[in-house]
Protein backbone atom coordinates (compact mmCIF):
# COMPACT_ATOMS: atom_id res chain seq x y z
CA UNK A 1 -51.78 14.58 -0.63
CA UNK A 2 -54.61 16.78 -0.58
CA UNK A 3 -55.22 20.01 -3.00
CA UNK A 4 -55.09 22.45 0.26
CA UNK A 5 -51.21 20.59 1.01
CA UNK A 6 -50.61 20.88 -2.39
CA UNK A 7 -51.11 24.30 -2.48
CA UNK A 8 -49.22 25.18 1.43
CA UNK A 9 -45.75 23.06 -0.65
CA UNK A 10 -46.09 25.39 -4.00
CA UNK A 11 -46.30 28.73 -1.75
CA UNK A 12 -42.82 27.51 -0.30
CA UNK A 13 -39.66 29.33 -1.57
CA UNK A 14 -37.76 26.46 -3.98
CA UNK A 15 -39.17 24.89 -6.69
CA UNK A 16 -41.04 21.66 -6.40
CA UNK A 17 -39.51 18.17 -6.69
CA UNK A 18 -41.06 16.85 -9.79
CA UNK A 19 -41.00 20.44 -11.58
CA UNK A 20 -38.14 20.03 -15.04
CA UNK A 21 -36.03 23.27 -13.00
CA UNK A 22 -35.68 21.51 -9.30
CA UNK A 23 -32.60 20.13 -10.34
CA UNK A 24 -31.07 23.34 -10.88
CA UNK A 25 -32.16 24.43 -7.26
CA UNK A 26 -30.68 21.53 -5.62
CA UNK A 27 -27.22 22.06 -7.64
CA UNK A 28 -27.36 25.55 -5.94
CA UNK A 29 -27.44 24.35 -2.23
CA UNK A 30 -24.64 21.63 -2.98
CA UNK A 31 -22.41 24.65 -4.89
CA UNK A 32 -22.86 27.00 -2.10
CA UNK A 33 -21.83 23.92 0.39
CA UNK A 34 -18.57 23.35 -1.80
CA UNK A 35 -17.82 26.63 -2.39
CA UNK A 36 -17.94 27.33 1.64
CA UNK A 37 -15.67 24.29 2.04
CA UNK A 38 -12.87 25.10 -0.49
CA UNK A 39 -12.83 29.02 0.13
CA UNK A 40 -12.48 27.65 3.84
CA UNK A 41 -9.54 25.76 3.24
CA UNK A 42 -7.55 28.19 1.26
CA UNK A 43 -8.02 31.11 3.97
CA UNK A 44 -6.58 28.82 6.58
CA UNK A 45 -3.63 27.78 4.09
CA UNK A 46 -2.41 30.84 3.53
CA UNK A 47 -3.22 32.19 7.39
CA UNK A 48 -0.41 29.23 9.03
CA UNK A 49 2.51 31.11 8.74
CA UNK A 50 0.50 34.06 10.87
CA UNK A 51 -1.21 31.17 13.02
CA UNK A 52 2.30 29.97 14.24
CA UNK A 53 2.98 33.66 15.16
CA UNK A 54 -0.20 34.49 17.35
CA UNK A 55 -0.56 31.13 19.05
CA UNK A 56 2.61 30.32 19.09
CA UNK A 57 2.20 26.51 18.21
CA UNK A 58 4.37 24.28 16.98
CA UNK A 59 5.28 22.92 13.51
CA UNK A 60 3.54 19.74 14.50
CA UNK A 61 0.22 21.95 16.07
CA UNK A 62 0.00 23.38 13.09
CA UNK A 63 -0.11 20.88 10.43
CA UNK A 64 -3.01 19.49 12.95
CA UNK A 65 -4.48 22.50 12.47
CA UNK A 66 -5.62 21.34 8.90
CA UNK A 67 -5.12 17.66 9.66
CA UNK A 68 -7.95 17.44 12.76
CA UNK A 69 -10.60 18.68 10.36
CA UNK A 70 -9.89 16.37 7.85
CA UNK A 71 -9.46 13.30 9.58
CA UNK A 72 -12.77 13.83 11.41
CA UNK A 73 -14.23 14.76 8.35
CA UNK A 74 -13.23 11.86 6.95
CA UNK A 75 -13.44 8.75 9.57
CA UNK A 76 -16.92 10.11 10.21
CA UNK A 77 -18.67 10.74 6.45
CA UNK A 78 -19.40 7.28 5.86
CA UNK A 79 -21.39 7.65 9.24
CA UNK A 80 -23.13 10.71 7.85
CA UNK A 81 -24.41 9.05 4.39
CA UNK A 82 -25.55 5.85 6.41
CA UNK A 83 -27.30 8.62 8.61
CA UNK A 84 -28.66 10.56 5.90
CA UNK A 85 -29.96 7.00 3.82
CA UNK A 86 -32.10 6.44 6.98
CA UNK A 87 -33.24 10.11 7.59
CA UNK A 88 -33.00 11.73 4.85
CA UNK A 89 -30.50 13.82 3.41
CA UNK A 90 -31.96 17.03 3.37
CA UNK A 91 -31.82 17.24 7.39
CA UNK A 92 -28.61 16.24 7.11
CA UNK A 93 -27.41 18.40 4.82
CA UNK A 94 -29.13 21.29 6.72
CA UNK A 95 -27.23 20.07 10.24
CA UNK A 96 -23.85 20.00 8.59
CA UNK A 97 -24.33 23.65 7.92
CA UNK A 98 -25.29 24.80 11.34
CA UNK A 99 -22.25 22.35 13.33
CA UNK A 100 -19.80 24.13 11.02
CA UNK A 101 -21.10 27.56 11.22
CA UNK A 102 -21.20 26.66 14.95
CA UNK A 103 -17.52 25.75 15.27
CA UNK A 104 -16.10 28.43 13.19
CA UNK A 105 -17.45 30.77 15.52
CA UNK A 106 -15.73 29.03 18.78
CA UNK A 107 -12.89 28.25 16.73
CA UNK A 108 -12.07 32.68 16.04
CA UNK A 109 -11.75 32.89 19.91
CA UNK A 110 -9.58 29.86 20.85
CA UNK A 111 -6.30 31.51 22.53
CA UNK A 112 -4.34 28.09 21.89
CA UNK A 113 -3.23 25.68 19.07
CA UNK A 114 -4.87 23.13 21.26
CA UNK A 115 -8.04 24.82 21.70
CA UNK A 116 -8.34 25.22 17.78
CA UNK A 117 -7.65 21.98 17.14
CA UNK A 118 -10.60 20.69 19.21
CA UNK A 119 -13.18 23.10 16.96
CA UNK A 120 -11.50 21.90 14.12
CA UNK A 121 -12.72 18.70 14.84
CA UNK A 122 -16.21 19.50 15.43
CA UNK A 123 -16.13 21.87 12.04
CA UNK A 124 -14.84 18.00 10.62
CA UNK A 125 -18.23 16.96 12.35
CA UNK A 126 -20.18 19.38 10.04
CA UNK A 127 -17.77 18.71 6.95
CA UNK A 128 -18.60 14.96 7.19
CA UNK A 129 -22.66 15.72 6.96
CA UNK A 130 -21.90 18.42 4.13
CA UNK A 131 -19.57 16.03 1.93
CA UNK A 132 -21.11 12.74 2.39
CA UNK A 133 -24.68 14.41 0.80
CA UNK A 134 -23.67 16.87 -1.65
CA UNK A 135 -22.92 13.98 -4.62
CA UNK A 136 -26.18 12.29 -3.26
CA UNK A 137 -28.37 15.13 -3.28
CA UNK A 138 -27.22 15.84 -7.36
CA UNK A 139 -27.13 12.30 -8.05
CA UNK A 140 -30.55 11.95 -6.82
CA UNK A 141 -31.90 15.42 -8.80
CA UNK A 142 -30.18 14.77 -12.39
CA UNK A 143 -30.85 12.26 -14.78
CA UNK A 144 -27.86 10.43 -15.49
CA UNK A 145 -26.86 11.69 -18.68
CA UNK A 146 -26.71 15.28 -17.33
CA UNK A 147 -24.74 13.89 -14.16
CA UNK A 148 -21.13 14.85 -15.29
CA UNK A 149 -22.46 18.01 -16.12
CA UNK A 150 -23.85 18.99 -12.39
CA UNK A 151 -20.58 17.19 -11.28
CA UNK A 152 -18.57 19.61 -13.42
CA UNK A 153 -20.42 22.42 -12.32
CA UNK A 154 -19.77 21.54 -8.69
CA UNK A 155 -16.06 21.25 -9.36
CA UNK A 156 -16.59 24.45 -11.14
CA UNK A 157 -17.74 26.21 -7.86
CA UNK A 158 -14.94 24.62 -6.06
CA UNK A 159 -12.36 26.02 -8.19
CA UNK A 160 -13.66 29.85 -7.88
CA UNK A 161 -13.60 28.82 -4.25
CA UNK A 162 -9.60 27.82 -4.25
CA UNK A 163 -9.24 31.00 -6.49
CA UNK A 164 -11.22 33.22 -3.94
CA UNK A 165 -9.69 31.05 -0.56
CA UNK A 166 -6.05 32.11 -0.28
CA UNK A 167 -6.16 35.80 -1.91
CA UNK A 168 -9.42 36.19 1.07
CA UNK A 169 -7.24 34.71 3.73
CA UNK A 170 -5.10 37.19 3.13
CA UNK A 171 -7.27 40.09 3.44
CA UNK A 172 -8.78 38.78 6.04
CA UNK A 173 -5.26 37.91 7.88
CA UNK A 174 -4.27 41.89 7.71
CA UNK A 175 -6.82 42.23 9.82
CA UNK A 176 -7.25 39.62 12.16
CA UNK A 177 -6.81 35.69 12.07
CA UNK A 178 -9.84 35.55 13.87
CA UNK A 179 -11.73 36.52 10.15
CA UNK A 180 -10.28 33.41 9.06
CA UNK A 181 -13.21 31.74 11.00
CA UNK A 182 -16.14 34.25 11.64
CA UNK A 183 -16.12 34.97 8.00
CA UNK A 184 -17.40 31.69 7.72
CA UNK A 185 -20.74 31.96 9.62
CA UNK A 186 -23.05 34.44 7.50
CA UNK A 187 -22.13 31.54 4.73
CA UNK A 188 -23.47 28.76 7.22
CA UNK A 189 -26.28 30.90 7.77
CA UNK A 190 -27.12 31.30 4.58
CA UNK A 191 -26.68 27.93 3.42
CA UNK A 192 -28.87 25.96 6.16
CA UNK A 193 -31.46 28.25 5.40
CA UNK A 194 -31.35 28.22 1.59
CA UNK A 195 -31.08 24.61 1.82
CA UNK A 196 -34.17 24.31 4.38
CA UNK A 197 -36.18 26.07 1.90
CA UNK A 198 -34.91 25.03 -1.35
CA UNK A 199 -34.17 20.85 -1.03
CA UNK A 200 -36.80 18.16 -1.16
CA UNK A 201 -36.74 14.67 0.16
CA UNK A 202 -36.71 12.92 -3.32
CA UNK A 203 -35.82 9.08 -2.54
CA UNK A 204 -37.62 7.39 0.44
CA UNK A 205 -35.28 6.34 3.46
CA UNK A 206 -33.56 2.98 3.55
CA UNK A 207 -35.94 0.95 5.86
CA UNK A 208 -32.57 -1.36 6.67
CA UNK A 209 -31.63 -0.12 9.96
CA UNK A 210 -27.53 -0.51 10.52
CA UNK A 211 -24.56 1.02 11.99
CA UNK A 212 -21.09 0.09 11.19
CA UNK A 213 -19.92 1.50 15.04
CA UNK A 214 -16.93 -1.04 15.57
CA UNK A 215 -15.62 -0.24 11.82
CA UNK A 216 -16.05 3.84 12.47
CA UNK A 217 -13.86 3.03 15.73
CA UNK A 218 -11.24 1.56 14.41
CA UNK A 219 -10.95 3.33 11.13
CA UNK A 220 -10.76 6.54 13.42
CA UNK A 221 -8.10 5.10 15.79
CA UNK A 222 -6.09 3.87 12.83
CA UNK A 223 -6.04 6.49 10.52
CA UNK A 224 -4.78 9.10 13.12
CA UNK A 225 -2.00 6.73 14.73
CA UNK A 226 -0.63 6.46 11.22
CA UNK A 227 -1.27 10.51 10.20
CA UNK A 228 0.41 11.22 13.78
CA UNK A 229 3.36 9.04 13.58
CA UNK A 230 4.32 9.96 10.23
CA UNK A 231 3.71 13.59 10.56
CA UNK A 232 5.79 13.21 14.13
CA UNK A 233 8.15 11.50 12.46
CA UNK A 234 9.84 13.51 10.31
CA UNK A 235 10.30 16.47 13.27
CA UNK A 236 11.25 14.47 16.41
CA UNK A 237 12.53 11.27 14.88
CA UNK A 238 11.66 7.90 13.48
CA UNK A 239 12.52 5.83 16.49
CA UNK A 240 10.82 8.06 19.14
CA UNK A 241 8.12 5.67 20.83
CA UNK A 242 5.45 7.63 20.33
CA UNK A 243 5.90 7.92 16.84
CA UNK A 244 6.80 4.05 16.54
CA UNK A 245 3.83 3.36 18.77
CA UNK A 246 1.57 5.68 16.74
CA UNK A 247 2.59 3.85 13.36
CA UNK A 248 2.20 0.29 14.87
CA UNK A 249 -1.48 1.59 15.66
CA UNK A 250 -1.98 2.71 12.24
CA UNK A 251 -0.35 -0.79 10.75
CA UNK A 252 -2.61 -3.26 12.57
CA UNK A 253 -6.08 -0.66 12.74
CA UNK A 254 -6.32 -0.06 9.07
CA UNK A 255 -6.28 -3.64 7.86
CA UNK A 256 -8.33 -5.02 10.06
CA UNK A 257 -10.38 -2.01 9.09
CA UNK A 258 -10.84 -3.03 5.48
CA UNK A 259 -11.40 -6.86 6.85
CA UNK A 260 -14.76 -5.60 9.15
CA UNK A 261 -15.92 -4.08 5.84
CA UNK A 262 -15.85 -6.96 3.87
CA UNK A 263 -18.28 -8.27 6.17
CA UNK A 264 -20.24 -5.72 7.05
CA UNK A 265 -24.04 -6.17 4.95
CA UNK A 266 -23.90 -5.47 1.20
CA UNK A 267 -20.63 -4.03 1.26
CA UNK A 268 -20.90 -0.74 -1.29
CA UNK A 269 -17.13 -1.54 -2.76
CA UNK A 270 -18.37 -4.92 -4.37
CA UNK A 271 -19.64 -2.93 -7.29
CA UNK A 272 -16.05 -2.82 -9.36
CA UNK A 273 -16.69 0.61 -11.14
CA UNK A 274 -17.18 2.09 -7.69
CA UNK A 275 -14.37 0.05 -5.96
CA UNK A 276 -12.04 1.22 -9.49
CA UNK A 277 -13.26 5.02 -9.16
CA UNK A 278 -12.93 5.72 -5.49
CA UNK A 279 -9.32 3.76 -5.62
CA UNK A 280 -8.77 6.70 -8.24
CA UNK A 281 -10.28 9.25 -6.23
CA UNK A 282 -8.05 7.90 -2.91
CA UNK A 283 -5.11 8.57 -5.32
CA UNK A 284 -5.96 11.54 -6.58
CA UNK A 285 -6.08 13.11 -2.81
CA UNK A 286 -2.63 11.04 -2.09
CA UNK A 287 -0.87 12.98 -5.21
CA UNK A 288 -2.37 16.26 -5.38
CA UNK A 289 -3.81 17.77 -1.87
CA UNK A 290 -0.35 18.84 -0.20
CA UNK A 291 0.75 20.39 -2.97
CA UNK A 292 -1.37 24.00 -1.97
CA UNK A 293 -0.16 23.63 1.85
CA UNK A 294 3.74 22.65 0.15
CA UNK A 295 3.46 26.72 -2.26
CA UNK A 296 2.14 28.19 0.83
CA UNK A 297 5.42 27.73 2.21
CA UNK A 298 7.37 28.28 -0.61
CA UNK A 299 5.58 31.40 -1.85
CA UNK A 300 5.86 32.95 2.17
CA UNK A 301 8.76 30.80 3.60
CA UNK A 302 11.16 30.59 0.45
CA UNK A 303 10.36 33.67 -1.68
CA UNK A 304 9.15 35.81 1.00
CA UNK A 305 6.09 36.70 -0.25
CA UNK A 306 3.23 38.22 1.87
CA UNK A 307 0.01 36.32 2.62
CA UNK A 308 -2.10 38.06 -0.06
CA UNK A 309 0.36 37.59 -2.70
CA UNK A 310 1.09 34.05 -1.88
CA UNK A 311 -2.52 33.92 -2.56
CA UNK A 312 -3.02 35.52 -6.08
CA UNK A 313 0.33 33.16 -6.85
CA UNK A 314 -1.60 30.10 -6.03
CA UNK A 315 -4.38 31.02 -8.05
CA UNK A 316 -3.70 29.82 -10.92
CA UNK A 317 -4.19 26.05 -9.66
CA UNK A 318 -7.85 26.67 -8.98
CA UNK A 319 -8.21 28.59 -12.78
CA UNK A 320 -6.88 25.56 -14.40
CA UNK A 321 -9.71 23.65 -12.72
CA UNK A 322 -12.49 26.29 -13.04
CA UNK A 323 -11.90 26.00 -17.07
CA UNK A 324 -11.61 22.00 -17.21
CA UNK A 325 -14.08 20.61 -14.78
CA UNK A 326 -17.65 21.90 -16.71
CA UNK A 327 -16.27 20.87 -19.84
CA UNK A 328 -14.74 17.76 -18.37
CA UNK A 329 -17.96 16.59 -17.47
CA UNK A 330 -19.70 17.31 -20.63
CA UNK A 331 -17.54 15.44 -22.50
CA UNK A 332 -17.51 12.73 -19.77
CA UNK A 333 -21.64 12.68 -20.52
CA UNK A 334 -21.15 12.07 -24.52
CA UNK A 335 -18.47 9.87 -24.44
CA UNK A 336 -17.64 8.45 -20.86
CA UNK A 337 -15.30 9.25 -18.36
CA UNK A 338 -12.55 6.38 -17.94
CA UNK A 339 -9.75 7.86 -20.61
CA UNK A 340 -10.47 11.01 -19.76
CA UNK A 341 -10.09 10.65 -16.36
CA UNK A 342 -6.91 8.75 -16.52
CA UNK A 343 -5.50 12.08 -19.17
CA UNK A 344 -6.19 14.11 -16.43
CA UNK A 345 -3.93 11.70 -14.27
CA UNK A 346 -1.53 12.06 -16.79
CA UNK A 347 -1.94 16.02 -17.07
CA UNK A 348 -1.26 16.49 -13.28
CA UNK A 349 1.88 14.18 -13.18
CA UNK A 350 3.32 16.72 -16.30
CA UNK A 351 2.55 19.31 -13.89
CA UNK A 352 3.88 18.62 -10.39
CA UNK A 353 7.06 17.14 -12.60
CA UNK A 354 7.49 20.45 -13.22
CA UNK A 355 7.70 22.25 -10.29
CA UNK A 356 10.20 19.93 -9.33
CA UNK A 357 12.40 22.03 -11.19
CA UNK A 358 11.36 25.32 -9.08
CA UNK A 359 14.72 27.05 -7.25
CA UNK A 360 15.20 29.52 -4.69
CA UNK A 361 15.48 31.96 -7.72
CA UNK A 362 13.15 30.39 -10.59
CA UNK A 363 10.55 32.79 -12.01
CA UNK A 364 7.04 32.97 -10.14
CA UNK A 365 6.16 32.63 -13.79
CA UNK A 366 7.18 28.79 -14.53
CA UNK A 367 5.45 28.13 -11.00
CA UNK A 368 1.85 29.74 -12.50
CA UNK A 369 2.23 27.69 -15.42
CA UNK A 370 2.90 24.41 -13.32
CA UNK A 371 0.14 25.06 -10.95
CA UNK A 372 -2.20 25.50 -14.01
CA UNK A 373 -1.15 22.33 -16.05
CA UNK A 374 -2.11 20.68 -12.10
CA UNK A 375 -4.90 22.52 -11.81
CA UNK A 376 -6.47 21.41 -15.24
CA UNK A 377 -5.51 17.83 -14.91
CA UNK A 378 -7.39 17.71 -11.77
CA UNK A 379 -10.30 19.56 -13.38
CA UNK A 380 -10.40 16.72 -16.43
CA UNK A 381 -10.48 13.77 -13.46
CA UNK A 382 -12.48 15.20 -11.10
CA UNK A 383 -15.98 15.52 -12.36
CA UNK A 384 -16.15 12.46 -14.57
CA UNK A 385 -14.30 10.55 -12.04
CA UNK A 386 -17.42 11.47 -9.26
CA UNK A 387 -20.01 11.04 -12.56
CA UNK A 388 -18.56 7.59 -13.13
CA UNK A 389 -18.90 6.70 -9.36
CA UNK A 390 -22.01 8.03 -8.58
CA UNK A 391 -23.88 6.95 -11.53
CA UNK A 392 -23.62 2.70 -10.67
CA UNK A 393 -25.16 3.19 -7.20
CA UNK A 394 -28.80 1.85 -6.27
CA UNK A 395 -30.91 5.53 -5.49
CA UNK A 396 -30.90 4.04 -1.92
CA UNK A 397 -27.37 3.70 -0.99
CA UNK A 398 -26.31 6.97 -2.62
CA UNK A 399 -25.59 8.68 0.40
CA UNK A 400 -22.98 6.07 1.92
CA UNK A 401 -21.70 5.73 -1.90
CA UNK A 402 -21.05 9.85 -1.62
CA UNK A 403 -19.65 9.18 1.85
CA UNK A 404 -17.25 6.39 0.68
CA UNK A 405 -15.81 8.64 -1.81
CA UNK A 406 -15.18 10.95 0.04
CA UNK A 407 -13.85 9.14 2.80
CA UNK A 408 -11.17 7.48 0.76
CA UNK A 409 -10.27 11.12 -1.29
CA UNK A 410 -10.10 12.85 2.04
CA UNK A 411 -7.80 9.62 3.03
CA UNK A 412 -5.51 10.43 0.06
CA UNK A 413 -5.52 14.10 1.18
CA UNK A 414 -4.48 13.36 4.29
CA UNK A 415 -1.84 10.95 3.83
CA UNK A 416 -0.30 13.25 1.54
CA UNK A 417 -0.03 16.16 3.66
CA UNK A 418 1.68 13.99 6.54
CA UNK A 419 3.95 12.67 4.14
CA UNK A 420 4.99 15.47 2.40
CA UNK A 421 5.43 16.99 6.01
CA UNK A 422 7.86 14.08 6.70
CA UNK A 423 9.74 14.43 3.65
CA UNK A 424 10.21 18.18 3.39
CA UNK A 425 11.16 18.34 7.26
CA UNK A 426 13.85 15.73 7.17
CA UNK A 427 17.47 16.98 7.44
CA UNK A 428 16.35 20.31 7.87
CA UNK A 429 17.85 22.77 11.23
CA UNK A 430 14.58 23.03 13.38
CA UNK A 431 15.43 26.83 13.10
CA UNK A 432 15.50 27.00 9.97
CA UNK A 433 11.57 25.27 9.59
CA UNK A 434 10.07 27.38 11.84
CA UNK A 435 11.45 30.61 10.23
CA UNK A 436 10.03 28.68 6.90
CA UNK A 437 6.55 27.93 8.13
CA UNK A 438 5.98 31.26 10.21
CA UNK A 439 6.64 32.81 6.87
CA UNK A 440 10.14 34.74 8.38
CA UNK A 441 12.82 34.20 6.25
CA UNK A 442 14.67 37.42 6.90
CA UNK A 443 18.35 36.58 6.99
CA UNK A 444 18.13 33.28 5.97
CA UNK A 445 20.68 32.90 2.73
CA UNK A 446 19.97 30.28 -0.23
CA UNK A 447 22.59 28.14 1.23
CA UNK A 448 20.34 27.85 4.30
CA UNK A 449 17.22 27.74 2.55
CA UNK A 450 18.63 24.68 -0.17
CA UNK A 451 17.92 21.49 2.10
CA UNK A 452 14.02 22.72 2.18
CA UNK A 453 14.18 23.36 -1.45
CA UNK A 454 15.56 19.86 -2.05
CA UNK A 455 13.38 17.96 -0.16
CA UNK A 456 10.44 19.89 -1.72
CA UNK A 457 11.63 18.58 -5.32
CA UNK A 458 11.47 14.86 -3.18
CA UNK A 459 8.32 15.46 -2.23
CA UNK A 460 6.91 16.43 -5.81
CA UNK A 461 8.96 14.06 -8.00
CA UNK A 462 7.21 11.80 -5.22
CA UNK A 463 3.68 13.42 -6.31
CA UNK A 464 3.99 12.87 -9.95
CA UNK A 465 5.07 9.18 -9.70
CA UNK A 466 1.24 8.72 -7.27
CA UNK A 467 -0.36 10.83 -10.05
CA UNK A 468 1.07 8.27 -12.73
CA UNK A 469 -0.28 5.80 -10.96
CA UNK A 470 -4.02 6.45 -10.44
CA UNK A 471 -3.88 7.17 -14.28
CA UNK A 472 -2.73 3.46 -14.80
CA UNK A 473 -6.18 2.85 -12.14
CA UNK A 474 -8.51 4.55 -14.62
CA UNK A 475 -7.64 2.98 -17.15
CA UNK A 476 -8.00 -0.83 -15.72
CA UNK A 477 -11.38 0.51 -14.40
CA UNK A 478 -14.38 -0.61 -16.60
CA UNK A 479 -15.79 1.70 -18.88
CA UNK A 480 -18.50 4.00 -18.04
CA UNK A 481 -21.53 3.81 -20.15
CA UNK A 482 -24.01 6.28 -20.10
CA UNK A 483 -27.41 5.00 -19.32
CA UNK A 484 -26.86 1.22 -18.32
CA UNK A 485 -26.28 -0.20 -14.78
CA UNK A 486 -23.19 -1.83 -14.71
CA UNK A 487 -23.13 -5.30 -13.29
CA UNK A 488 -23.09 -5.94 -9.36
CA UNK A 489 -24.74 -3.02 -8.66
CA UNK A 490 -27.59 -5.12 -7.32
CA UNK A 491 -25.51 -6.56 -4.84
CA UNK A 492 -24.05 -3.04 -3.43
């Protein structure tokens, strides 16, 4: 590089790849990225109830509401970090930005559940791009004894962002739901341009050219016949055909799924810390994601709160984590992250245990101190559990590493919302659930309200037993030692 070039890259805004501080920079473009994505999510969790009202959808349009972003966020990241290992990440990264920005916008005017489900999707689009760099892009900035630390930190963001989500949603849902999207695209703005300026191009693009097209397809096909026909299934019936068509799709799709893989060229998940960790991370989605969508409808449906303070009463989930993750991940740095990760297993079991034992009448009180217990057990497996992970990977394959984890937490995540769906809306008057989920309960007595209260208890007690189980996962995993490469990671 000549001096002149030299010179043009140090006049740029951001701080230069190789300078002791650039890692700093680069953790600010992935925190602003997760803090978009989780204050995102709890706006539109707390706006349902008033998103059944205004587009009159129904129960089943609006679970898809928050089920069409995820799945194509999902069946499409390990796309993304295969893209972004060839190209680079920082263009990706950038793009992801301006797709979501992009589809929030469209998404404020659609006059139809339909309609807004279609820009969900392409908001998934962007999601995939933004999830399947942001672990690369710190993996590839922080040494690796300072890894659980930027992890922490990114958790960290993403807690203030659940804190900040539902108590903006409501805000923003006194004045319009349409806020619930446009607020989102001075944040895009912002972030493809900060990131523009501020990330560098650090590793040098895989020159092994590859797409796993027949895998994406069938992954996508499977995953939403078995979302749809369980989430169907609980509202118009186990033996309807679509439903029993939808889950036949999903049956013989997602094994043959995991069968391409295993033959696809150096398959990531041969590398056992990574195959242990994201297993963890797929369980930690399955036993903890529905559980903000499930208070949402307690907090408006059961107690008959209003949207903004439904919000400050989920809040305390996202505290819990904003305390635990940073130091989470220092101690996960010092003195690695498998027991700690499988306490924090152990922590969020104690905690959704107890909220099984929430009424029609218990005390908002007990339900802050259960969301709290969840929210720091999350906040202890989180960060070292992503540290762990990312930390075994070859520089090269970071970005479909990032995009595997996420694809199999997002998996988790949605799985659990379409089963808690089918458990809560079992034996339940149809009446009586859409009075529940728009969030008007006026006239409803606790006699009518019990069979939603019970099968919320089912649905938890089911929680906690997942949560049990990923902590039994961490534990089998081998341990994570700072500084060493484990062995297979050659052959990921």
């Amino acid at each position: 590089m000549t001096a002149s070039a030299t010179a043009t890259r140090r006049r740029r805004p951001g701080v230069d790849p190789d300078h002791e501080h650039y890692k700093w920079w680069a953790l600010s473009c992935t925190s602003l990225g997760m803090l978009l994505a989780t204050i995102n999510s709890g706006t539109l969790i707390i706006a349902l109830p008033d998103l059944e009202r205004a587009l009159n959808t129904s129960i089943l349009e609006l679970v898809w509401v928050i089920l069409a972003y995820m799945i194509a966020s999902t069946v499409l990241v390990l796309t993304a970090g295969r893209l972004s290992d060839l190209f680079g990440r920082k263009q990706a990264y950038v793009g992801g930005f301006v797709v979501f920005g992009l589809a929030s916008l469209g998404a404020g005017f659609s006059p139809d559940g339909t309609t807004l489900i279609l820009w969900r999707i392409l908001q998934g689009i962007g999601g995939a791009f933004l999830f399947a760099n942001a672990a690369a892009v710190v993996t590839d900035a922080f040494p690796r004894e300072q890894l659980g630390l930027a992890m922490g930190t990114n958790t960290m963001v993403a807690a203030v962002g659940l804190v900040l989500g539902p108590v903006l949603g409501g805000a923003l849902v006194a004045i319009s739901w349409h806020w619930v999207f446009w607020f989102n695209v001075p944040f895009t703005a912002l972030g493809s341009i900060w990131a523009a300026l501020v990330l560098r191009e650090l590793v040098k693009p895989e020159r092994t050219p590859g797409y796993d097209l027949l895998g994406t397809a069938v992954f996508v096909v499977g995953l939403t016949g078995l979302v749809f026909g369980v989430s169907r299934g609980g509202i118009s019936g186990w033996t309807d055909p679509l439903t029993l068509g939808s889950l036949i799709a999903g049956a013989v799709l997602l094994p043959l799924f995991v069968l391409i893989e295993r033959r696809v060229p150096r398959p990531i998940f041969r590398n056992r810390m990574f195959s242990a960790a994201t297993a963890a991370a797929f369980i930690n989605g399955l036993s903890r994601f529905a559980l903000m969508f499930l208070f949402v409808f307690y907090f408006q449906g059961v107690k008959g709160d209003d949207p903004i303070r439904a919000g400050i009463e989920l809040a305390p989930l996202a505290i819990g984590m904003l305390i635990a993750s940073p130091l989470a991940g220092v101690w996960a740095d010092r003195h690695g992250s498998r027991v700690l990760s499988s306490l924090g297993m152990l922590v969020s079991a104690l905690g959704l245990a107890g909220m099984a034992m929430l009424g029609i009448d218990s005390s908002r009180w007990w339900a802050a101190l259960w969301l709290f217990v969840v929210g720091v057990g999350s906040g202890m497996f989180n960060s070292p559990n992503t540290a762990a992970m990312m930390g075994t990977v070859p520089v090269h394959r970071r970005g479909i590493a990032a995009g595997a984890r996420t694809m199999l937490q997002n998996t988790g995540a949605v799985l659990s919302i379409a089963f808690v769906l089918a458990i809560v809306t079992s034996a339940v008057p149809k009446d009586v659930l859409f009075k529940i989920f728009s969030g008007v309960t006026t006239g409803l007595s606790d006699a009518t309200l019990t069979p939603f209260v019970q099968n919320m208890h089912t649905a938890l007690w089911a929680l906690a037993a997942t949560s049990l189980a990923g902590a039994v996962v961490c534990l089998l995993r081998p341990p994570h030692e700072r500084g060493a490469v484990p062995a297979g990671v050659a052959a990921a």
